[in-house]
Protein backbone atom coordinates (compact mmCIF):
# COMPACT_ATOMS: atom_id res chain seq x y z
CA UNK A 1 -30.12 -77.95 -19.28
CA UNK A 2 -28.94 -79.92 -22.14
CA UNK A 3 -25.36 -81.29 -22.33
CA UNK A 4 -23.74 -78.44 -24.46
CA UNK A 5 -25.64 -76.11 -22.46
CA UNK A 6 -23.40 -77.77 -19.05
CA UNK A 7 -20.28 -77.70 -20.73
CA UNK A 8 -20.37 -74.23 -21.89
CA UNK A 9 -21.14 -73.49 -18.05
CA UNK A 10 -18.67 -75.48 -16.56
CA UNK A 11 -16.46 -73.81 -19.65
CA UNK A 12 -17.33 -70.29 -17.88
CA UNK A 13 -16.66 -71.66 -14.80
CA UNK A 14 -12.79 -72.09 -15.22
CA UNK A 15 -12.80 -68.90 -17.33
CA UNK A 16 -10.82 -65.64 -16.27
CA UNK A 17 -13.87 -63.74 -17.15
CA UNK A 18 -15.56 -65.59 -14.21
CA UNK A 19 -12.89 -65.55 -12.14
CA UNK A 20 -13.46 -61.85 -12.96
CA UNK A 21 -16.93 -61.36 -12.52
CA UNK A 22 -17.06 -63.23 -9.42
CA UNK A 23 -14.50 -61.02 -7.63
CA UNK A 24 -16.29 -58.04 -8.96
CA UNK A 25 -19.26 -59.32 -7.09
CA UNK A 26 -17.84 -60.03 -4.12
CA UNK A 27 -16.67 -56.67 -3.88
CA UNK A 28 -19.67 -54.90 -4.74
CA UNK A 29 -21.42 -57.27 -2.27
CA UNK A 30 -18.80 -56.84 0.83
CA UNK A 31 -16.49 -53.56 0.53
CA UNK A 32 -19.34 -51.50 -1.20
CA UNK A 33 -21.40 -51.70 1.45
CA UNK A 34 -18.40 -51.07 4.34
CA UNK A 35 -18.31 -54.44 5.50
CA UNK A 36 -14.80 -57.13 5.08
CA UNK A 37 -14.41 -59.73 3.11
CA UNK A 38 -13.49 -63.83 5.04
CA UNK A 39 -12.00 -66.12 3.32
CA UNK A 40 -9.58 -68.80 4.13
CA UNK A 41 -5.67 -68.39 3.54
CA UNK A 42 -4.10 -71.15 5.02
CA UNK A 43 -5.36 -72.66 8.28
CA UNK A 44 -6.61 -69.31 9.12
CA UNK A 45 -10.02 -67.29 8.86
CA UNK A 46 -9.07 -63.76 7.38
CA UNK A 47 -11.11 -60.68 8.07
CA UNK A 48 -9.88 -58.51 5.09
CA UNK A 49 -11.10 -54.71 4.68
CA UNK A 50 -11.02 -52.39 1.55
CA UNK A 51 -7.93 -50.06 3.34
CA UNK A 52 -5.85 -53.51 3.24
CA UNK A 53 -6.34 -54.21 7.12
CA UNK A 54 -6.38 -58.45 7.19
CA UNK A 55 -7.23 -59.80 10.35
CA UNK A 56 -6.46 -63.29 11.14
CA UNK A 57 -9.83 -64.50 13.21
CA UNK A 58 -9.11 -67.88 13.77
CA UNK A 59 -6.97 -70.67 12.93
CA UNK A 60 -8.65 -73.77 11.68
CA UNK A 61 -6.84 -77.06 12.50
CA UNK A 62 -8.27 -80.34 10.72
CA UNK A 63 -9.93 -83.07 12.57
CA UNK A 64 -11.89 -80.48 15.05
């Protein structure tokens, strides 16, 4: 990948659009097929389903 290939990548990667498209993905890849999303929010792993259920799984303290 040449140089001004990279920076239009990185360019896309602080976009909206992929912002966008990556959500979109995420979606199709988790809720689509019935299953939650985890992410972090805080110190805590979240179990979040397509109804809007969030479960907090566990709370992540630094250093452990």
């Amino acid at each position: 990948m040449d140089f001004e290939d990279n920076k239009n990548f990185v360019d896309y990667l602080k976009s909206d659009q992929f912002a966008k498209d990556f959500r979109e993905q995420v979606e199709k890849d988790t809720w689509e097929q019935g299953l939650p999303m985890y992410y972090m929010e805080g110190n805590w792993i979240i179990e979040h389903w397509k109804d809007g259920r969030k479960n907090k799984i566990k709370e992540v303290k630094h250093g452990t």
